[in-house]
Protein backbone atom coordinates (compact mmCIF):
# COMPACT_ATOMS: atom_id res chain seq x y z
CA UNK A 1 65.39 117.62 123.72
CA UNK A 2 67.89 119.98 121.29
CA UNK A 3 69.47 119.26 118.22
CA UNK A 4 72.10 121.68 117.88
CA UNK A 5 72.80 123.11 114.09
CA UNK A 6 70.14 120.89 112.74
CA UNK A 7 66.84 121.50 110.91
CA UNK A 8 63.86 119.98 111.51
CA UNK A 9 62.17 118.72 108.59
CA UNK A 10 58.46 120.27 107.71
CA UNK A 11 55.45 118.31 109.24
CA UNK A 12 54.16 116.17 106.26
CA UNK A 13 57.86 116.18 104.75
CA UNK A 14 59.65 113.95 107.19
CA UNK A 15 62.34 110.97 105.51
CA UNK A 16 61.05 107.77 105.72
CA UNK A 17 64.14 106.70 107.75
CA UNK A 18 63.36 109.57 110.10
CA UNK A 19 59.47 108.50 110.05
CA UNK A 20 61.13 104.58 111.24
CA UNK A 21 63.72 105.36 113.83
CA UNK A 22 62.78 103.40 116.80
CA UNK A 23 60.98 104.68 120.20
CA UNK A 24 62.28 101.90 121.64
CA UNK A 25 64.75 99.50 122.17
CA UNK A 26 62.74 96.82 120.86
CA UNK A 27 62.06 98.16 117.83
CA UNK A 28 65.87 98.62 117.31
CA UNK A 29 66.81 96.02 114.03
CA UNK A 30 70.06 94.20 114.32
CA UNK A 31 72.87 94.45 117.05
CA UNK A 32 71.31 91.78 118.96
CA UNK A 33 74.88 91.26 120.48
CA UNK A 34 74.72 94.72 122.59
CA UNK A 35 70.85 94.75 122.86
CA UNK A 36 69.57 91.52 123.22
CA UNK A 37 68.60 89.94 127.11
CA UNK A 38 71.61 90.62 129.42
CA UNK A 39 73.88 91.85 126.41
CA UNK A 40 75.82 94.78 127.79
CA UNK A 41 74.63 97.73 125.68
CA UNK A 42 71.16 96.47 127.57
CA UNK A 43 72.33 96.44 130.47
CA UNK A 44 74.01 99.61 130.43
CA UNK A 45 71.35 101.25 129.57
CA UNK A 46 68.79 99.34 132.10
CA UNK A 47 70.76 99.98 134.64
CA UNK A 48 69.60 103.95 135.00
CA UNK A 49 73.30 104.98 135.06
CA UNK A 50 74.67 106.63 131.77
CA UNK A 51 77.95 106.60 131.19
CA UNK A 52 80.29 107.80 128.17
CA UNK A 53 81.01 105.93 125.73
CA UNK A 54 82.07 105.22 121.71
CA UNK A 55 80.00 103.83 119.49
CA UNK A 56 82.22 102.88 116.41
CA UNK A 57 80.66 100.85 113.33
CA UNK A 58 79.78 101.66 109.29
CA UNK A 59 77.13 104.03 108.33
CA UNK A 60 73.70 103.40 108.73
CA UNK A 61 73.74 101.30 111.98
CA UNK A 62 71.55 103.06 114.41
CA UNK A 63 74.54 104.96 116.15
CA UNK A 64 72.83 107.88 116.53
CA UNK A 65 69.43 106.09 117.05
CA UNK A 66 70.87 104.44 119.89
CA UNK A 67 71.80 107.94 121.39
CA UNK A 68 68.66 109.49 121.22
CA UNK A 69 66.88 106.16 122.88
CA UNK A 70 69.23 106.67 125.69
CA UNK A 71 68.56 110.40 126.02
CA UNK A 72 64.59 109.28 126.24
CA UNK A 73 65.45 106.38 128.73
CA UNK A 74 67.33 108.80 131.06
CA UNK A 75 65.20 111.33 130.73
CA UNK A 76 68.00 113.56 129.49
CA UNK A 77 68.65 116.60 127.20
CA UNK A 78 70.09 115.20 124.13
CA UNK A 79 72.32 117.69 122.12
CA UNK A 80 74.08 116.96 119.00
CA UNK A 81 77.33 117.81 116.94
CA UNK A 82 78.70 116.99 113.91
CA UNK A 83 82.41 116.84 114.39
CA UNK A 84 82.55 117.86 110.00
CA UNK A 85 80.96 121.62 111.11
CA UNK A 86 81.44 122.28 114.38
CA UNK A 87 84.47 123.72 116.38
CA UNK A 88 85.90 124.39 119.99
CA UNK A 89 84.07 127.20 120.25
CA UNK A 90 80.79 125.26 119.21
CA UNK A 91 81.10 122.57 121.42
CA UNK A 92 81.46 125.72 124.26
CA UNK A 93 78.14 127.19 123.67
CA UNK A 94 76.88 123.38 124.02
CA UNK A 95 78.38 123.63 127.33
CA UNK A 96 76.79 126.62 128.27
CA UNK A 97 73.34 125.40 127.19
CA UNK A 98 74.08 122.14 129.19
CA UNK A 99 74.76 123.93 132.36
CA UNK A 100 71.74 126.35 131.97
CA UNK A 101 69.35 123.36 131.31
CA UNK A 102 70.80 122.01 134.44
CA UNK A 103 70.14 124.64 136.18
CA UNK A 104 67.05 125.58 135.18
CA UNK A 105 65.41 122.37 134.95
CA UNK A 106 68.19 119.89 136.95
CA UNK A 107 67.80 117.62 133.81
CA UNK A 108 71.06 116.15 133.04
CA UNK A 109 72.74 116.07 129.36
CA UNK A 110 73.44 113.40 126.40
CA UNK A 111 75.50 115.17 124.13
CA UNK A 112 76.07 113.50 121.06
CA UNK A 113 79.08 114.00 118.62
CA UNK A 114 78.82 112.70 115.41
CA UNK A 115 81.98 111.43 113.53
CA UNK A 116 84.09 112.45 116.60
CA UNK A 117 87.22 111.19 114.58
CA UNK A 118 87.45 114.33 112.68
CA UNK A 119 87.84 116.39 115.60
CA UNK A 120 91.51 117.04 116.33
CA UNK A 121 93.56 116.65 119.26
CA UNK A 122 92.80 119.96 120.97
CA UNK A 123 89.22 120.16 120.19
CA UNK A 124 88.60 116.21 121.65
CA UNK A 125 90.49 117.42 124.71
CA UNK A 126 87.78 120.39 124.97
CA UNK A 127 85.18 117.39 125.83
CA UNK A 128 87.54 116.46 128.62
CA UNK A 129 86.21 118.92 131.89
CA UNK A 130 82.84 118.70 131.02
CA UNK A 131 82.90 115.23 131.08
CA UNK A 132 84.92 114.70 134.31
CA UNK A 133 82.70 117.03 136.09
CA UNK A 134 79.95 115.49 135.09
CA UNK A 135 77.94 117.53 133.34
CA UNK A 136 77.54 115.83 130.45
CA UNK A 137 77.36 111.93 129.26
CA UNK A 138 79.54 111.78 126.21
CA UNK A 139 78.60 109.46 123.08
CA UNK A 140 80.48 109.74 120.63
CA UNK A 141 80.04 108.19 116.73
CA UNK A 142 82.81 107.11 114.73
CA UNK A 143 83.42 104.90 111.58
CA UNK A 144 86.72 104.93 112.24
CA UNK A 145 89.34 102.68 115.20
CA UNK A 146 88.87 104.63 117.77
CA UNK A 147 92.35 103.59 119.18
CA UNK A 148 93.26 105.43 116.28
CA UNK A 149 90.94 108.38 115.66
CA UNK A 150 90.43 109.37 119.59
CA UNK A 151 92.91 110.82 122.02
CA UNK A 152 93.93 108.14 124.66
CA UNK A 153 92.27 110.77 127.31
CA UNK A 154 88.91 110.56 125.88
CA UNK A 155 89.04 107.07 125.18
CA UNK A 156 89.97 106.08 128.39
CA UNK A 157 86.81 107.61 129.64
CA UNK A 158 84.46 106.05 127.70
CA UNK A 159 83.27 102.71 127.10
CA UNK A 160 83.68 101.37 123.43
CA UNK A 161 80.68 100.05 121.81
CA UNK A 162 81.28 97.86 118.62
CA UNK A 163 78.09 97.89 116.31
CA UNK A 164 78.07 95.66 113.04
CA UNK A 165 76.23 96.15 109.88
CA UNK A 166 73.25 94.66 109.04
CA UNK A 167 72.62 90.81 108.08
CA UNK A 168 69.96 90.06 105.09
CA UNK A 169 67.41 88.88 107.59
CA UNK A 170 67.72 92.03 109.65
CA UNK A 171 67.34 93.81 106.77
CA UNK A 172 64.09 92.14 105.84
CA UNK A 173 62.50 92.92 108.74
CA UNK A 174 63.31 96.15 108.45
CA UNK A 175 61.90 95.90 104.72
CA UNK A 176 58.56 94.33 106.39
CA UNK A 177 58.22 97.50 109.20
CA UNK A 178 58.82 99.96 106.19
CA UNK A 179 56.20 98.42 103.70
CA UNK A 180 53.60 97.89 106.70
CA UNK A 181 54.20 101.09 108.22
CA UNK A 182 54.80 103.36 105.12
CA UNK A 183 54.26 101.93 102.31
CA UNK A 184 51.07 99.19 102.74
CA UNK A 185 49.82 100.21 98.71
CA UNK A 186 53.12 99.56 96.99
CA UNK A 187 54.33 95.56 96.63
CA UNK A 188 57.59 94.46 95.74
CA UNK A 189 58.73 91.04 93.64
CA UNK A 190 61.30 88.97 95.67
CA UNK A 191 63.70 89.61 92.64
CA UNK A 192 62.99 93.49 93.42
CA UNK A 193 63.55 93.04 97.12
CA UNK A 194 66.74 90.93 96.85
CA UNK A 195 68.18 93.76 94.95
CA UNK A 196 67.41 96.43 97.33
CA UNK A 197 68.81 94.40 100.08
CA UNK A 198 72.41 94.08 98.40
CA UNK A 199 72.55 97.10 97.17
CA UNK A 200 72.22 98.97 101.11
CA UNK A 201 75.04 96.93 101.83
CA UNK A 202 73.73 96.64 105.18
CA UNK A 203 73.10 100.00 105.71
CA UNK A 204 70.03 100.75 106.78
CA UNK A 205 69.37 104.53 106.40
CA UNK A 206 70.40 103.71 102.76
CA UNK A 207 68.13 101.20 102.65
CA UNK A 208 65.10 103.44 103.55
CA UNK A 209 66.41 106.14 101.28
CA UNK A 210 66.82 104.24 98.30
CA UNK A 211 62.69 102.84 99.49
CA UNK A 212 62.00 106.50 99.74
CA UNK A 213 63.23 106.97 96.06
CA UNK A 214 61.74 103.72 94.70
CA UNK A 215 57.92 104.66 96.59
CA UNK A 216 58.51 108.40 94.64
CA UNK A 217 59.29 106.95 90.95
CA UNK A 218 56.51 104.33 91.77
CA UNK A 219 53.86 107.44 92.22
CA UNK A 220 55.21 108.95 89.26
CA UNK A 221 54.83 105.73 86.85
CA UNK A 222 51.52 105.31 88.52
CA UNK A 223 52.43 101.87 89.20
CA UNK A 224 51.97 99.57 92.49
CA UNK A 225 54.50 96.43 91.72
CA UNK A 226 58.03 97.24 91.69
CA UNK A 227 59.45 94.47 89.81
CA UNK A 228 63.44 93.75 89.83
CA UNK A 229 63.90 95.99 86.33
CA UNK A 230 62.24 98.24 87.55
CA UNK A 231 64.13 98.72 90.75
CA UNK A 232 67.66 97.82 88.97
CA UNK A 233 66.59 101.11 86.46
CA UNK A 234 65.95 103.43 89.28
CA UNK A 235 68.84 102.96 91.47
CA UNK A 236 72.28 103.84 90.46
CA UNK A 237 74.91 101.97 89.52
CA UNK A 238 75.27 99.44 92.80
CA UNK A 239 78.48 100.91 94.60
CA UNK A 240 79.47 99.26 97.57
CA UNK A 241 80.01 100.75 100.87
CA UNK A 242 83.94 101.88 100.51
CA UNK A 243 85.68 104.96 102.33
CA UNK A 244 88.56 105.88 100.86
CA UNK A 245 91.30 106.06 103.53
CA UNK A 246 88.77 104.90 106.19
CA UNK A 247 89.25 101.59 108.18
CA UNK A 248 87.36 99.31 105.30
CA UNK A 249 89.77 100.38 102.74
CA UNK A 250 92.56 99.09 105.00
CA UNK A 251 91.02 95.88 105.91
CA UNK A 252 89.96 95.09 102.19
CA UNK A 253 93.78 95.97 101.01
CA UNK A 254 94.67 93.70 104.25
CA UNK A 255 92.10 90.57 102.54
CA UNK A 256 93.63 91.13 99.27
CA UNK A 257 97.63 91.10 100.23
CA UNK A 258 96.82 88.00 102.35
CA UNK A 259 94.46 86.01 100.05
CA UNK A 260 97.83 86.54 97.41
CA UNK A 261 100.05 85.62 100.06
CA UNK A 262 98.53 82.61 101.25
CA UNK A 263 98.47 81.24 97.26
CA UNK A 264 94.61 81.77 97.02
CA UNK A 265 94.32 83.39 93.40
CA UNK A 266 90.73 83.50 93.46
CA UNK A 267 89.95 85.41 96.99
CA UNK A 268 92.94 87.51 96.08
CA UNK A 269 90.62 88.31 92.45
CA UNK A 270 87.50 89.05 95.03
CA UNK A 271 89.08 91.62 96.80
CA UNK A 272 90.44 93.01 94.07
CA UNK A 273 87.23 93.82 92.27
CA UNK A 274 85.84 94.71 95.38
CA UNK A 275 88.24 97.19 95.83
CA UNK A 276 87.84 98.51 92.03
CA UNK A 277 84.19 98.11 92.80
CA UNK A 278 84.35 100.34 95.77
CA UNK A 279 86.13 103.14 93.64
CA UNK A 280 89.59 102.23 94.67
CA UNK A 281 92.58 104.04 92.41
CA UNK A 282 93.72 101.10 90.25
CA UNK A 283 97.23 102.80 90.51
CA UNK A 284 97.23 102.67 94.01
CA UNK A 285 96.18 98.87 93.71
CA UNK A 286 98.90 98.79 91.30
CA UNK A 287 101.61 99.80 94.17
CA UNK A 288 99.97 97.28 97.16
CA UNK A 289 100.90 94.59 94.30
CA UNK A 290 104.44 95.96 93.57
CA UNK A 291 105.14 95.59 97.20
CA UNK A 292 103.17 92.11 97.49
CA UNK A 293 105.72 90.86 94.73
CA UNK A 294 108.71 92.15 96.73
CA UNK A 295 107.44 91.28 100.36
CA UNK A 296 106.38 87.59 99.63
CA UNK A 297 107.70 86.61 96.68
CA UNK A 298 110.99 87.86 96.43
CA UNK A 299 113.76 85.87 94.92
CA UNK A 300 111.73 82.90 94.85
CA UNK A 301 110.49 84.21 91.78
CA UNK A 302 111.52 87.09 90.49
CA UNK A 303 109.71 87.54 87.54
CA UNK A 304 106.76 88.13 89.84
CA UNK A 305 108.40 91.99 90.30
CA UNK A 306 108.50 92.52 87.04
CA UNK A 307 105.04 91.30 86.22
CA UNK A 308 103.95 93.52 88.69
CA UNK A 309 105.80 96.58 86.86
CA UNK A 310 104.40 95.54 83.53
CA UNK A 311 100.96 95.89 85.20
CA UNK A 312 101.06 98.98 86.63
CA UNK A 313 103.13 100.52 83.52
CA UNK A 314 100.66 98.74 81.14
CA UNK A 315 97.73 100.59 82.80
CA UNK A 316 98.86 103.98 82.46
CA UNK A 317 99.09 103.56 79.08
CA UNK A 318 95.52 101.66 78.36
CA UNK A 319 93.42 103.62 81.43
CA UNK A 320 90.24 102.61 82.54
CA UNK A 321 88.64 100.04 82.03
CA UNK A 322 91.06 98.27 79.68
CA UNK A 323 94.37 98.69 81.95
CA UNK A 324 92.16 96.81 85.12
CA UNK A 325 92.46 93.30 83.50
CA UNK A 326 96.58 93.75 83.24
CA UNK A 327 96.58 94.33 87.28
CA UNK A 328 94.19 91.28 87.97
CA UNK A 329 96.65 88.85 85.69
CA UNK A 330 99.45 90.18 88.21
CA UNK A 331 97.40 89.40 91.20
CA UNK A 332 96.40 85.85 89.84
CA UNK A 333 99.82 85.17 89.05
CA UNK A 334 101.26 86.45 92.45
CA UNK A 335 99.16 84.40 93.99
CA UNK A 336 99.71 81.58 92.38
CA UNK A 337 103.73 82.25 92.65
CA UNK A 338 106.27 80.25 94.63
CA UNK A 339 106.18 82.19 97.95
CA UNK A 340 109.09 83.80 100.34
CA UNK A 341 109.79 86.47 102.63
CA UNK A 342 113.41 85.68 102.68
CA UNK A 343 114.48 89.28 101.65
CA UNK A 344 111.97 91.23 103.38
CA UNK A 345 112.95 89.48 106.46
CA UNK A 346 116.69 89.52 105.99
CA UNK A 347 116.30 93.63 105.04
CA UNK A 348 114.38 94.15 108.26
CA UNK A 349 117.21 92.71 110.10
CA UNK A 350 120.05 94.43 108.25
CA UNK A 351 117.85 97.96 109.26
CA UNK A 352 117.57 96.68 113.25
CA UNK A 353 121.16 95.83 113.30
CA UNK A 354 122.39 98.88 111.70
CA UNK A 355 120.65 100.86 113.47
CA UNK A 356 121.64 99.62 116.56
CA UNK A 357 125.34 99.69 115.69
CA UNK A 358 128.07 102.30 115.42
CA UNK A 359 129.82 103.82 112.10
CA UNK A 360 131.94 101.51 111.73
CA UNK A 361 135.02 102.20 109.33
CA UNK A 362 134.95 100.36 105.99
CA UNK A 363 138.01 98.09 105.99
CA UNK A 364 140.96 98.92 104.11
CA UNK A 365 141.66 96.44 101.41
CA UNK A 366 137.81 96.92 99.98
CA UNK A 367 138.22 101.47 99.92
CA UNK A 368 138.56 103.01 96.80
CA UNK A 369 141.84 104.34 95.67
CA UNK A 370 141.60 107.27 93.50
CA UNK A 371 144.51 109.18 94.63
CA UNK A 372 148.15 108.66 94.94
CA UNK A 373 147.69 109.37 98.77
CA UNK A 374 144.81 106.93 99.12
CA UNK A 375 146.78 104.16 97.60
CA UNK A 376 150.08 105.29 100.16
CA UNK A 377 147.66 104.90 102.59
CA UNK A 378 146.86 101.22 101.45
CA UNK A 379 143.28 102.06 100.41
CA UNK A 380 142.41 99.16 98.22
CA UNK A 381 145.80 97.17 99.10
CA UNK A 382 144.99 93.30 99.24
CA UNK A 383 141.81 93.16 97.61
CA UNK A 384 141.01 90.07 95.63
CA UNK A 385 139.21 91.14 92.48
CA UNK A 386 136.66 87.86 92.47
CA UNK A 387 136.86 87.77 88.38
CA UNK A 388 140.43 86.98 88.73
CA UNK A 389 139.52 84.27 91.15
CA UNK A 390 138.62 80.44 90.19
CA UNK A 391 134.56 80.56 89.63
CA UNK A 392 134.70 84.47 89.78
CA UNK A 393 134.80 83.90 93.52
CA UNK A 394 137.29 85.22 95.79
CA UNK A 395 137.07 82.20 98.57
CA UNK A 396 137.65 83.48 102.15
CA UNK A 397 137.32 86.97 101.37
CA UNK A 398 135.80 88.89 104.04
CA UNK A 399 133.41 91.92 103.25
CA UNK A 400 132.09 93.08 106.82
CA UNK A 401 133.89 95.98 108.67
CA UNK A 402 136.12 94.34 111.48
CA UNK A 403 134.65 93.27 114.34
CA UNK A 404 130.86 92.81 113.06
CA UNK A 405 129.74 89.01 114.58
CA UNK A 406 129.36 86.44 112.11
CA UNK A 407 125.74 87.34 110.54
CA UNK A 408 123.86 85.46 107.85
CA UNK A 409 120.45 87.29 107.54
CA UNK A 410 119.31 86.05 104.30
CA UNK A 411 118.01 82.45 104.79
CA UNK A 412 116.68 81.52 101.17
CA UNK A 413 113.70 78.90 101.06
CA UNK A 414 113.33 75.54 99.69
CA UNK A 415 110.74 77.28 97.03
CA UNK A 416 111.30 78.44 93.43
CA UNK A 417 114.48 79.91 92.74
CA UNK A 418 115.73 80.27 95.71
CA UNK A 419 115.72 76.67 96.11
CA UNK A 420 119.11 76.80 93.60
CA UNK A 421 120.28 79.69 95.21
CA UNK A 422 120.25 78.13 98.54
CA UNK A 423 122.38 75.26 96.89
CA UNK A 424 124.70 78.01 95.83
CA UNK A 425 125.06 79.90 99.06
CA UNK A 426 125.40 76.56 100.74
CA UNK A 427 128.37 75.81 97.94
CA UNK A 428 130.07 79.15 98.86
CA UNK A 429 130.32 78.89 102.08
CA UNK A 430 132.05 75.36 101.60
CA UNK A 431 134.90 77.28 99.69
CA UNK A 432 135.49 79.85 102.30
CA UNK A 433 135.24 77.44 105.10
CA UNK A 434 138.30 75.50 102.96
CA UNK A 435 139.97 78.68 102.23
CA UNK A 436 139.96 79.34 106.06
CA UNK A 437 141.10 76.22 106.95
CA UNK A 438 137.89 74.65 107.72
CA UNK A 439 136.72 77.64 109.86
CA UNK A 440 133.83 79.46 109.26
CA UNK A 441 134.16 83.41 109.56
């Protein structure tokens, strides 16, 4: 089997997480959902047929582990990409090696592409002969949606694979196969282990890295217990898993404007920090909870906008780390706010209907009338200026061009504010129902 671009690492010098990966299926730790007794991955692969297919899921889940196993299973040629430094004309020459190994040999191909999400359009569609013809099994690796990140062509060709991080139990048995297998003279204090384990986040090859690090500083101290300390003083500072732009930014942003608008002040704190943990841009936070206040707040409170201002305006002037605890006191109080979506609903209606409408002419009597001609033409003729009108409120007066159906988009709630400003709506339309004779408009 080839890896193509790749080095092999020296005899003597190969990564502990490269020393681990499994021969087998067996030895494969976690995604007992695909791999366990008549799960499909398992089947798939028992059944001698490869096929194409996505493997989407975080870092450090055994996506390209699982490719290589199938490449051994088949009895393939397994070839590999990396979709961050290869090209069209790359993934040619891989094509050309494919169909001289099958010709040479008649072994057929695996051919692996790493992070296929950062190819574009044209070089996916490259894949697309190759794969139809047959000459080579596609798996692809992604972190990504791939009903985002790949073309609907490719996608439709290959089966999607959905592979989870690891639990705490997994990783402890992969903890137990590293310190019997690699590590038999070095113990570990529970305190020391349960650090480890949160820190990988449930990524394994960062699990064995960070073991790789912690067995080398271990040598060097000439010690043989690592103790939690000891551990916490090696590894640096515990950043969780957290891709910038990448699918878990968008479902933590997703946690956090949900957890506020479903009045839960402290999840909505959780996945805050967990987003400034992950080395989100507090500004950016900042503008999620400007549009939180807007979206499902609204005019049942409307100090909740401003708040939200204060916040983000407050942190620009104190920075990090001072400036975080102003936009956590706006997400505890927007959560904790009277809730609507009265005027984000009644906006996206006034955008459907406009846009579905004609230009129709503003109506006389409410034009401006700069101009002698303007005001021959009776621009501004008739108009009731409401301030000259009992309770500033011309009663009957209709605003809509001519011929627009009656419409009342915005339907306050029974919450907050808009509780009293449903009274007053509700009062309103009692005067122009009177003024019109006890019609409504």
């Amino acid at each position: 089997m080839s890896d193509l671009f790749s080095d092999q690492a020296p005899a003597g010098n190969v990564p502990l997480a490269e020393q681990l990966r499994p021969k087998t299926l067996d030895e494969v730790v976690g995604q007992s959902h695909l791999l366990g007794a008549g799960k499909p991955l398992r089947l798939a692969i028992e059944s001698g047929k490869p096929h194409s297919m996505i493997l989407w899921g975080p870092p450090g889940v055994g996506k390209t582990t699982l490719a290589r196993l199938m490449a051994t299973h088949f009895d393939a040629e397994f070839m590999a990409l990396s979709a961050v430094f290869s090209g069209v004309k790359d993934i040619r020459e891989a094509m050309t090696q494919a169909e001289a190994s099958r010709a040479r040999s008649g072994r057929h191909t695996i051919l692996f592409v790493d992070e296929v999400h950062r190819f574009n359009k044209s070089q996916q569609d490259a894949f697309l002969p190759y794969v139809e013809s047959g000459l080579v099994t596609f798996i692809g690796a992604t972190t990504e949606n791939p009903s985002f990140e790949v073309n609907s062509a490719l996608l439709s060709r290959a089966s999607v694979y959905v592979l989870d991080s690891l639990k705490p139990e997994e990783m402890t048995q992969l903890f137990e196969r590293a310190q019997r297998e690699a590590m038999p003279d070095l113990s570990f204090s529970d305190e020391a282990k349960e650090r480890l384990i949160g820190w990988a986040d449930g990524d394994a090859r960062r699990f064995l890295n960070v073991l790789e690090t912690l067995r080398t500083a271990a040598g060097a101290a000439k010690i043989t217990k690592i103790d939690g300390d000891f551990a916490a003083s090696t590894l640096s500072q515990n950043l969780r898993r957290f891709d910038k732009g990448g699918e878990a930014f968008y479902d933590q942003i997703s946690a956090l404007h949900k957890s506020v608008r479903g009045s839960n002040p402290d999840a909505a704190l959780y996945w805050f920090v967990r987003m400034l943990d992950g080395g989100a841009d507090p500004l950016y936070l900042g503008r999620r909870i400007v549009r939180m206040a807007s979206e499902d707040i609204g005019l049942a409170d409307p100090r909740a906008l401003r708040i939200a201002l204060d916040a983000c305006e407050t942190f620009e002037r104190l920075g990090s780390p001072e400036g975080e605890l102003t936009l956590a006191q706006a997400v505890i109080y927007l959560a904790c706010a009277a809730k609507s979506n009265a005027a984000y609903m009644a906006y996206n209606e006034a955008v459907r209907f406009v846009k579905g409408d004609g230009s129709r002419p503003v109506p006389i009597h409410l034009r401006n009338a700069p101009t002698k001609l303007m005001k021959e033409l009776g621009y501004g003729k008739e108009y009731r200026y409401a301030h000259d009108e009992p309770g500033a409120y011309a009663a009957g007066e209709d605003y809509m061009p001519e011929g627009v159906p009656a419409i009342r988009w915005y339907e306050p709630t029974d919450r907050g504010l808009e509780a009293k400003i449903a009274e007053k709506l509700a009062y309103l339309k009692g005067l122009d129902r009177r003024a019109r004779g006890g019609k409504d408009q």
